[in-house]
Protein backbone atom coordinates (compact mmCIF):
# COMPACT_ATOMS: atom_id res chain seq x y z
CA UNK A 1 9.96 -78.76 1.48
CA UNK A 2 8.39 -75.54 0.46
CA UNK A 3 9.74 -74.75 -3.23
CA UNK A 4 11.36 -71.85 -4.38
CA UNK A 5 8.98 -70.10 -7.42
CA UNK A 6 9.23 -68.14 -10.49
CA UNK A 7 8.51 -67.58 -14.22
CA UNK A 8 10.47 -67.15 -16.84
CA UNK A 9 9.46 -64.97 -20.22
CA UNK A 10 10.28 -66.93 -23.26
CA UNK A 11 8.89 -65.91 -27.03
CA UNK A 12 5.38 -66.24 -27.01
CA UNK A 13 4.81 -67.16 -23.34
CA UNK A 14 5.95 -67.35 -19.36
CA UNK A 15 7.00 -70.41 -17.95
CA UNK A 16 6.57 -71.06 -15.21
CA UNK A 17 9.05 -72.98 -12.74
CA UNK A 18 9.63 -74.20 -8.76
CA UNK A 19 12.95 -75.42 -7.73
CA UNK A 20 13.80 -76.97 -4.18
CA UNK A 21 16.92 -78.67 -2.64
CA UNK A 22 21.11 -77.84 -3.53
CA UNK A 23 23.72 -79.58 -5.96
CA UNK A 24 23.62 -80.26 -9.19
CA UNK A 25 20.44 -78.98 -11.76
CA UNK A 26 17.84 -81.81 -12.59
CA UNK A 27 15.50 -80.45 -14.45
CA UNK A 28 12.12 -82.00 -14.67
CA UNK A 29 9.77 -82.14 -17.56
CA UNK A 30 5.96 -83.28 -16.88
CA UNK A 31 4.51 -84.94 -19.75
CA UNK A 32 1.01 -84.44 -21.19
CA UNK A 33 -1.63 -82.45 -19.09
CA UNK A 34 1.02 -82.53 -16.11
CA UNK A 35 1.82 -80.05 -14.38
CA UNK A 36 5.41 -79.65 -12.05
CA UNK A 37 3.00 -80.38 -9.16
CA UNK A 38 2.85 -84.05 -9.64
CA UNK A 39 6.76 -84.07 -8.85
CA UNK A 40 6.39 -82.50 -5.74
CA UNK A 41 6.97 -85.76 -3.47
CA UNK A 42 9.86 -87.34 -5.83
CA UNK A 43 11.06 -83.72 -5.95
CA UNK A 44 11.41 -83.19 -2.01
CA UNK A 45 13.38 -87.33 -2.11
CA UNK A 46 15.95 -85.86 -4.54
CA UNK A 47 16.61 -82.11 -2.80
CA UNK A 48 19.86 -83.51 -0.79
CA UNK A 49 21.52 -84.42 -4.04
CA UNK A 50 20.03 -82.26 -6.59
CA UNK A 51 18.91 -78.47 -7.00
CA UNK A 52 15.28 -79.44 -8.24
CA UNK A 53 13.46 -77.87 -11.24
CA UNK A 54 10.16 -78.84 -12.59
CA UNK A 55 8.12 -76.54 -14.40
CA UNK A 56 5.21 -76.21 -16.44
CA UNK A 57 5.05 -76.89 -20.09
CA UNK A 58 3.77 -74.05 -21.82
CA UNK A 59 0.36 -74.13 -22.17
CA UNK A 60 -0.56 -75.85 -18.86
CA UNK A 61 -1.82 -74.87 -15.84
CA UNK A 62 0.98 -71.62 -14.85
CA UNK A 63 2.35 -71.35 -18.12
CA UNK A 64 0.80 -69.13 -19.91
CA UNK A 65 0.46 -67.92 -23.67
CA UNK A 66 1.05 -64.13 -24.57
CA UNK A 67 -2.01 -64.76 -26.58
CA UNK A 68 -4.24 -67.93 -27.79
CA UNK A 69 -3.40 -71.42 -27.36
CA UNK A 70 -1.34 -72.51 -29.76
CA UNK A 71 -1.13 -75.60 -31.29
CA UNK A 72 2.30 -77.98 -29.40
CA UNK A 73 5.59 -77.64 -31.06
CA UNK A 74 7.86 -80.26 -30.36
CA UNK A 75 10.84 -77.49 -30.94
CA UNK A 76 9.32 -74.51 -29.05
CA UNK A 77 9.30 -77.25 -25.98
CA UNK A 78 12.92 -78.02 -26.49
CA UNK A 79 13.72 -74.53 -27.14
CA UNK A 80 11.93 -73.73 -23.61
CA UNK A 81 13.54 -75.92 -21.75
CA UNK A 82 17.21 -74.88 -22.99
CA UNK A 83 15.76 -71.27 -22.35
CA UNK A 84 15.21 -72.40 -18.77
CA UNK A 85 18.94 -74.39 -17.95
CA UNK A 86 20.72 -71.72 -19.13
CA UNK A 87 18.41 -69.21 -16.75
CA UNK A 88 19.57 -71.12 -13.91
CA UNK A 89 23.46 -70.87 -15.10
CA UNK A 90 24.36 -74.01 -13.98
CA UNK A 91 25.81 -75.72 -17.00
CA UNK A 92 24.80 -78.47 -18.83
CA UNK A 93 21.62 -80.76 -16.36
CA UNK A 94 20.23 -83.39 -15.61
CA UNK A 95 17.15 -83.90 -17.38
CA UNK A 96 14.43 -86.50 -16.42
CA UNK A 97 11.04 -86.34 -18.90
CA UNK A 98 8.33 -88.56 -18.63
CA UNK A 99 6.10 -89.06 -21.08
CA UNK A 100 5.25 -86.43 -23.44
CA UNK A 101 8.09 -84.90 -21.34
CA UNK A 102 10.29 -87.31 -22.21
CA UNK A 103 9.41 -86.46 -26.15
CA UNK A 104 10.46 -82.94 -25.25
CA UNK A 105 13.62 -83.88 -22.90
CA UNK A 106 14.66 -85.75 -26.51
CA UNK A 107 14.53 -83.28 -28.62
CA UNK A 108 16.18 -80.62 -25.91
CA UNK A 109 19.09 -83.52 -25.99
CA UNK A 110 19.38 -83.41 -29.78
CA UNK A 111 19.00 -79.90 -30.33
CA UNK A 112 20.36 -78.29 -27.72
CA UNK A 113 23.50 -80.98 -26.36
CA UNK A 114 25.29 -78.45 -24.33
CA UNK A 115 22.63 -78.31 -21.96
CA UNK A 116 21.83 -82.16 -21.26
CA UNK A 117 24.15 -83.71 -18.93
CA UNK A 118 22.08 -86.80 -18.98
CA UNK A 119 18.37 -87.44 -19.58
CA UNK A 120 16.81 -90.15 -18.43
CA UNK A 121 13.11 -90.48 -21.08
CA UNK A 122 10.79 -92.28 -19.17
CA UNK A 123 8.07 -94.21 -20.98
CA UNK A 124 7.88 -92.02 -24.08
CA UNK A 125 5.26 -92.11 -26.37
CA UNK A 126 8.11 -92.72 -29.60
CA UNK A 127 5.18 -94.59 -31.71
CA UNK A 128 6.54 -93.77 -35.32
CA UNK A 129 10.09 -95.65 -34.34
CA UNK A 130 7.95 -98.73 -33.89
CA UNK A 131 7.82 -101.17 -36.97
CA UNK A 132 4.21 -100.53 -37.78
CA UNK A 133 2.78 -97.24 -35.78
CA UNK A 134 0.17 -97.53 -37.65
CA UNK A 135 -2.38 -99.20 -34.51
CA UNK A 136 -0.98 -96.92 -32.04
CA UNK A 137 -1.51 -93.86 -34.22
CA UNK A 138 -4.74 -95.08 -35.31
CA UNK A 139 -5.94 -94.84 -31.27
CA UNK A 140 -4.26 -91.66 -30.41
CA UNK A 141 -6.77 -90.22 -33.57
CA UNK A 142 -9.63 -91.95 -31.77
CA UNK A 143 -8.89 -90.04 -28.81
CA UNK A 144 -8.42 -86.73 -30.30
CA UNK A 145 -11.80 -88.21 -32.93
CA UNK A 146 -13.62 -88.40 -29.20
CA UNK A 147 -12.99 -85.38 -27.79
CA UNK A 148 -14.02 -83.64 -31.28
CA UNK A 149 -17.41 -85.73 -31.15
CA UNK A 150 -18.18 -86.30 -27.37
CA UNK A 151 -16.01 -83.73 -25.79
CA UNK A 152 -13.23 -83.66 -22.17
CA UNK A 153 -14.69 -86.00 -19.95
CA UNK A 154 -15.74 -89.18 -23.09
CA UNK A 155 -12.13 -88.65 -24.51
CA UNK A 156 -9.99 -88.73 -20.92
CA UNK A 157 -12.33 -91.53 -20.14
CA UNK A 158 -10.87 -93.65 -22.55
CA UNK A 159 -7.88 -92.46 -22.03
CA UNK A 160 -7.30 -94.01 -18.77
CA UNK A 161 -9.19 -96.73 -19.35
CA UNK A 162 -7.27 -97.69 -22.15
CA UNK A 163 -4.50 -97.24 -20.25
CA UNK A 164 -5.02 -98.94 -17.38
CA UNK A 165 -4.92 -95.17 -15.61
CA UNK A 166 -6.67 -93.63 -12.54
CA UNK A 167 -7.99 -90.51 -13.24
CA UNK A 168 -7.23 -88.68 -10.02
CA UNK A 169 -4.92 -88.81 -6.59
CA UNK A 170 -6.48 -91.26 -3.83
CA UNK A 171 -6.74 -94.16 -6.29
CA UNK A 172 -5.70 -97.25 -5.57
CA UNK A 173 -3.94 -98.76 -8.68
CA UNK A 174 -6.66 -100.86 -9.60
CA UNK A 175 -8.78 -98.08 -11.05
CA UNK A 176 -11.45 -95.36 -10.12
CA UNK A 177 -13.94 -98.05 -10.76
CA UNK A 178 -13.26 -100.74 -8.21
CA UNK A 179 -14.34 -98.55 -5.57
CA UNK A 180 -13.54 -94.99 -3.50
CA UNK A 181 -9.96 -94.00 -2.88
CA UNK A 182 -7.85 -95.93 -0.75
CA UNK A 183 -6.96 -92.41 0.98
CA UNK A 184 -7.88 -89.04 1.23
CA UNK A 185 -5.78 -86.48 -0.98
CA UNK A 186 -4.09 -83.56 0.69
CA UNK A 187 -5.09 -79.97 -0.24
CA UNK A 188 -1.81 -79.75 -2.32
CA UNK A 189 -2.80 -82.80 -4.15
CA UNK A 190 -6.47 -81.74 -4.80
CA UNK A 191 -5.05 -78.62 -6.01
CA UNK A 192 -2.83 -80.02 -8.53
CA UNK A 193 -5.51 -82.81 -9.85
CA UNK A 194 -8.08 -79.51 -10.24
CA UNK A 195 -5.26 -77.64 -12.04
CA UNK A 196 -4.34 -80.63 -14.53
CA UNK A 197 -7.71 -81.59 -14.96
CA UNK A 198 -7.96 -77.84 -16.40
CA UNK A 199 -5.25 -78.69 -18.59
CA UNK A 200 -7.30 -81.85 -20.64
CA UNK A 201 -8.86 -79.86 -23.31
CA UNK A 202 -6.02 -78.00 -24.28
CA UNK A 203 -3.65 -81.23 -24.58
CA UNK A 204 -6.84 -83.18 -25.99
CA UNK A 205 -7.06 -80.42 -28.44
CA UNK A 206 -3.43 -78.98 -29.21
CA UNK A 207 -1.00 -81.84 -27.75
CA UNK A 208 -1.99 -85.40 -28.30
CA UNK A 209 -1.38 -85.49 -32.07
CA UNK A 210 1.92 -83.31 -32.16
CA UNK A 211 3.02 -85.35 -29.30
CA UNK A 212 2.37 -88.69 -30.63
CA UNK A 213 3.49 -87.89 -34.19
CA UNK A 214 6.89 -86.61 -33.15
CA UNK A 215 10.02 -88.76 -34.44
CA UNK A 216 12.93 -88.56 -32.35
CA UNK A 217 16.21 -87.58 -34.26
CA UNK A 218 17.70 -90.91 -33.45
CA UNK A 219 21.06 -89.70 -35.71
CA UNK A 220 21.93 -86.25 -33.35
CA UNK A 221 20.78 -88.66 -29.84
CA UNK A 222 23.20 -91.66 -30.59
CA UNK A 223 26.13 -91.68 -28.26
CA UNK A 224 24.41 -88.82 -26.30
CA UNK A 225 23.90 -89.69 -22.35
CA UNK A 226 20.20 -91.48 -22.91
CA UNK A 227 18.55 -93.90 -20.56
CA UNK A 228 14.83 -95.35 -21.71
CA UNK A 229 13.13 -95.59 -18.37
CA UNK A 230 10.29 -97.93 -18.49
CA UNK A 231 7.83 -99.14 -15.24
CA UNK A 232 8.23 -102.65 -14.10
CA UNK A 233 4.37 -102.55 -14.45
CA UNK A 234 4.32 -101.58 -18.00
CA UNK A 235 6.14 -104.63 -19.52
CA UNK A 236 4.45 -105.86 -22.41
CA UNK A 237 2.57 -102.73 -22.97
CA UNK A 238 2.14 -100.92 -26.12
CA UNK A 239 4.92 -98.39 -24.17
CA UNK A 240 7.28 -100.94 -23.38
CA UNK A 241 7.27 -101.42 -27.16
CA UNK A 242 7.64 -97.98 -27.89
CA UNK A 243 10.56 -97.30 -25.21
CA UNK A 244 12.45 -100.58 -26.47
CA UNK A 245 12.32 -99.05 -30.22
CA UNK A 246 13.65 -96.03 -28.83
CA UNK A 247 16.42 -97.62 -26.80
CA UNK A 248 17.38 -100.14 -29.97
CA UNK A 249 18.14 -97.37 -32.43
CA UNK A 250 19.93 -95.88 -29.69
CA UNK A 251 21.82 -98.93 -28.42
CA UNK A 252 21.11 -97.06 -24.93
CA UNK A 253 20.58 -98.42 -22.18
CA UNK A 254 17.08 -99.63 -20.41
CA UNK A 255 16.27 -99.07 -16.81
CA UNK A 256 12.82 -100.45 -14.76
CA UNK A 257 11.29 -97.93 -12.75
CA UNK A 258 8.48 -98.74 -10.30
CA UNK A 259 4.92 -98.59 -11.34
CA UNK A 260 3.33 -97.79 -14.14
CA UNK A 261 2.66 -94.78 -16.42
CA UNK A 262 2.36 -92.70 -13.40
CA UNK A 263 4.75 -94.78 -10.82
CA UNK A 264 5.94 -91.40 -9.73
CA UNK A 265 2.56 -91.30 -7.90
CA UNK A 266 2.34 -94.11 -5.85
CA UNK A 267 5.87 -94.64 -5.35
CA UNK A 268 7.83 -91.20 -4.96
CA UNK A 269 10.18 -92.90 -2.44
CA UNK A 270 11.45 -95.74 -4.60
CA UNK A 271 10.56 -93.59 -7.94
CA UNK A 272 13.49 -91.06 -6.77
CA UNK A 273 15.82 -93.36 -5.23
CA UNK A 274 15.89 -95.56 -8.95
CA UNK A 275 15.99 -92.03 -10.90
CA UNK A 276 19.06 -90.90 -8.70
CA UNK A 277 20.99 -94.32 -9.36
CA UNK A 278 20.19 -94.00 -13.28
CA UNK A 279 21.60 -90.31 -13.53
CA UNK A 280 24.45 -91.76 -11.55
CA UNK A 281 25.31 -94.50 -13.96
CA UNK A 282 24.35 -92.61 -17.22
C-alpha cells in the first residue's frame, strides 16, 4: 500500500510523517537511528483496522532541523509527537514505540495523557529503573567512548554485535557474519537501510546518552493504558531486564512479541497481528 505523505512544522524543525490504511490513529514511533520506513510491512498488516502513522523522529533521515543538530530531548520528542496526534484530529491514539521510541511514546503518555489511548513500549531501553544501571550505562558510554575514538562504522559495529543485531535488511538472524543474505532486499528496503545508516552519527553523537539516561516518570504512567512489549527472543537479555523493571513499577502488564530487538523485521505478519491483539486488550 502506497502511503499517504507529509510534514509537519513543529518549533525548531519539520517532521516528517506517512500514514496508510482507515480507523482508528496508531501512531508509530521508530526508535534510535530508525526511520518510519522500517514499519512499512507491519504498517500495510494493520491498514484494515487502523489509520497508520509512523514518522520520523526529528533529526533522522526526513526530519529535519531549522538549523544544527541538536543534541535529543526526551521532552521535545514527546512534545512532537502530541504536536503530531492532535494534527491528525483524531483524539486521543494508539501509540506503539519501540525502542528509543518507546522512551519517547512514555514520556508522550505521561506528559501529554489526552493524547495516548494506549501505548504499547516495546523493548525500551529504561536502564536507570533497573537496580544497579550502573553496567548497562557503563556500555552505552563505551559506545558513544567508540564512536568519539574510532568513529560510525567501530561504534555501530559493536553495537550489533553486542546485541546480537544484523546490521542491514537481507540478514538472516544469525548475523552479517555467518555468511551473505538469505535474500535480496527490495529497492524500498535498500533505500531505507541507506537512509538509516545516514542517521548513525547523529544518534551515535546526539541520541544514545539522552536516550539511555532518560527515567521514565513511573508516578504520572501508573494506571495509564501501558503494555511492556518484549521479543520472545530477547528473554534473559539485558532488555528483558530493563522492560520487566519498567512493567514492575508499573504493575502493567507484559506481552511477548516475536523476534528480537528488531522482530518487526523478520516477522511483520505475526509482529502486527500480536501488536493489534495487545492494543485490543490494553
Amino acid at each position: 500500500m502506497t502511503p499517504q505523505t507529509s510534514t509537519l512544522k513543529v518549533p525548531g524543525a519539520s517532521l516528517y510523517y506517512e500514514m496508510r490504511g482507515s480507523g482508528p490513529v496508531l501512531l508509530i514511533i521508530p526508535g534510535g537511528p530508525q526511520d518510519a520506513g522500517v514499519f512499512a510491512d507491519v504498517a500495510g498488516h494493520l491498514a484494515d483496522c487502523y489509520t497508520v502513522v509512523a514518522y520520523d523522529p526529528r533529526g533522522n533521515s526526513r526530519s529535519t532541523f531549522d538549523g544544527e543538530p541538536q543534541e535529543q530531548d526526551l521532552d521535545v520528542h514527546g512534545d512532537d509527537a502530541a504536536r503530531l496526534i492532535e494534527a491528525l484530529a483524531a483524539g486521543p491514539a494508539y501509540v506503539f514505540g519501540t525502542s528509543g521510541g518507546a522512551q519517547i511514546g512514555l514520556n508522550l503518555a505521561a506528559r501529554h495523557p489526552g493524547r495516548v489511548r494506549a501505548l504499547v513500549a516495546h523493548e525500551p531501553p529504561s536502564m536507570m529503573l533497573l537496580h544497579d544501571p550502573s553496567p548497562s550505562l557503563a556500555g552505552m558510554r563505551d559506545l558513544h567512548d567508540t564512536y568519539r575514538s574510532q568513529g560510525v562504522e567501530a561504534a555501530m559495529q559493536k553495537f550489533f554485535s553486542e546485541n546480537s543485531l544484523s546490521e542491514g535488511p537481507g540478514q538472516d538472524e544469525a548475523g552479517p557474519q555467518d555468511g551473505p543474505p538469505s535474500f535480496e532486499p527490495s529497492p524500498e528496503e535498500a533505500e531505507t537501510f541507506a537512509r538509516v545508516s545516514g542517521n548513525f552519527e547523529y544518534w551515535l553523537a546526539h541520541g544514545v546518552m539522552p536516550l539511555s539516561l532518560y527515567r521514565p516518570d513511573i508516578e504520572a504512567l501508573r494506571g495509564r493504558p501501558v503494555v511492556v512489549g518484549i521479543g520472545e527472543e530477547s528473554i534473559g537479555q539485558p532488555i528483558d531486564g530493563m522492560g520487566k523493571a519498567l512493567a514492575d513499577r508499573l504493575g502493567s502488564k507484559r506481552a511477548a512479541f516475536p523476534g528480537d530487538h528488531m522482530g518487526f523485521a523478520p516477522y511483520p505478519d505475526r509482529f502486527a497481528e500480536t501488536l493489534h491483539l495487545t492494543l485490543r486488550g490494553a
